[in-house]
Protein backbone atom coordinates (compact mmCIF):
# COMPACT_ATOMS: atom_id res chain seq x y z
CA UNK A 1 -5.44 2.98 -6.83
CA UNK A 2 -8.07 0.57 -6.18
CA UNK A 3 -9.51 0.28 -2.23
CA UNK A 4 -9.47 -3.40 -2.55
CA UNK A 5 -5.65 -3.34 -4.17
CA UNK A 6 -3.63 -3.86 -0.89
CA UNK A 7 -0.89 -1.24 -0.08
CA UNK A 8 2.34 -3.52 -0.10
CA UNK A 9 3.25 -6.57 -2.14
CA UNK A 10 5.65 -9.45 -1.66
CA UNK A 11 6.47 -11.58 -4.84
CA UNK A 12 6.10 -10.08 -8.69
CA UNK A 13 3.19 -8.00 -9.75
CA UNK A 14 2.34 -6.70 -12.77
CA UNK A 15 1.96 -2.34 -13.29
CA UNK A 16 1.15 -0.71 -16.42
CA UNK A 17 3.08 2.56 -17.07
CA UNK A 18 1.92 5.02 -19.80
CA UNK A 19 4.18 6.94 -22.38
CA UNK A 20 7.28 4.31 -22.56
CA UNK A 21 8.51 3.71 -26.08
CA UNK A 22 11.95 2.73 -26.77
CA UNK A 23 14.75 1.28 -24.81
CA UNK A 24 15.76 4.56 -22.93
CA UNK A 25 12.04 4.40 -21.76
CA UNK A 26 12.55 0.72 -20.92
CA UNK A 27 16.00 1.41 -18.96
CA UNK A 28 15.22 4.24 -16.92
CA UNK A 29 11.91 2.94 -15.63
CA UNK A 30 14.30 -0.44 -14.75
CA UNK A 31 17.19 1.87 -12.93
CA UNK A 32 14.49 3.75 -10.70
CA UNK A 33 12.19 0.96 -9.99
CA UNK A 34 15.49 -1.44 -8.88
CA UNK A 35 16.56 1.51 -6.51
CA UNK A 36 13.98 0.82 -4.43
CA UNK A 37 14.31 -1.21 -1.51
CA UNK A 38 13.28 -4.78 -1.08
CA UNK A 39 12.99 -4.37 -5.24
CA UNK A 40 14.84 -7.73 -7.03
CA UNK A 41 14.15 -7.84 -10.62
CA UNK A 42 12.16 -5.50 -12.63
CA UNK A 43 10.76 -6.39 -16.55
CA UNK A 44 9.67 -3.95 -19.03
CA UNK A 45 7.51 -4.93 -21.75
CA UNK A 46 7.38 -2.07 -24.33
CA UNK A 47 4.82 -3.47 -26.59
CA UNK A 48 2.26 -3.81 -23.38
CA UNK A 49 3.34 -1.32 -21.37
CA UNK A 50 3.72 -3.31 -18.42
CA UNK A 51 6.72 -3.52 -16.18
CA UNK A 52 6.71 -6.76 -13.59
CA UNK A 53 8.23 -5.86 -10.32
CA UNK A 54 9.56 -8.97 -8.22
CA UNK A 55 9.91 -8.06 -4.42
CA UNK A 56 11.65 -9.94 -1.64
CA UNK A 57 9.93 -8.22 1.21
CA UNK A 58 6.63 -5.97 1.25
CA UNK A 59 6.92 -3.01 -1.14
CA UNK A 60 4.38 -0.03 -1.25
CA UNK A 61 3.00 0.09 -4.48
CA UNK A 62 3.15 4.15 -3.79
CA UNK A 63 7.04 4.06 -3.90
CA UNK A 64 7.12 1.65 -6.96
CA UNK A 65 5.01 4.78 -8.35
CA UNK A 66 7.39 7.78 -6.96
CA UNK A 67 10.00 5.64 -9.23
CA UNK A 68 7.86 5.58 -12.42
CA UNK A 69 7.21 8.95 -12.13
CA UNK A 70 10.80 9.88 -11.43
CA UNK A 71 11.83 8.37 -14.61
CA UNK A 72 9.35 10.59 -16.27
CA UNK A 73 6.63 8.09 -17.11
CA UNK A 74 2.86 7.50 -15.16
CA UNK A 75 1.83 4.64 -13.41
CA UNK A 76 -1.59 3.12 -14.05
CA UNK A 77 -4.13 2.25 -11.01
């Protein structure tokens, strides 16, 4: 990750997660992502790759990426 990317976020933000294809992909990346705490609404885009987190209190960007990688994919820095 980026130094000047700060740690925790509040609000959406925008990841990009390599190696999701089809609507399995799309669905388990969703289920771990929304198990997170302080996690509201997640959004996959397949055809960009990018999944939109929305957060109602600070999140660390490192557990948004134990929950990617959990459901098997990679998140991008």
């Amino acid at each position: 990750m980026l130094s000047s990317t700060p740690r925790t976020f509040v609000g959406s933000t925008t990841f990009t997660v390599t190696g999701m294809t089809c609507s399995h992909c799309q669905r388990a990346v969703t289920e771990e992502i929304s198990a997170v705490a302080g996690v509201e609404a997640v959004t996959v885009d397949l055809p960009t790759g990018t999944v939109t987190v929305t957060a109602t209190r600070p999140v660390d960007r490192a557990d948004i990426a134990a929950a990617v990688d959990e459901a098997g994919y990679a998140l991008l820095p």
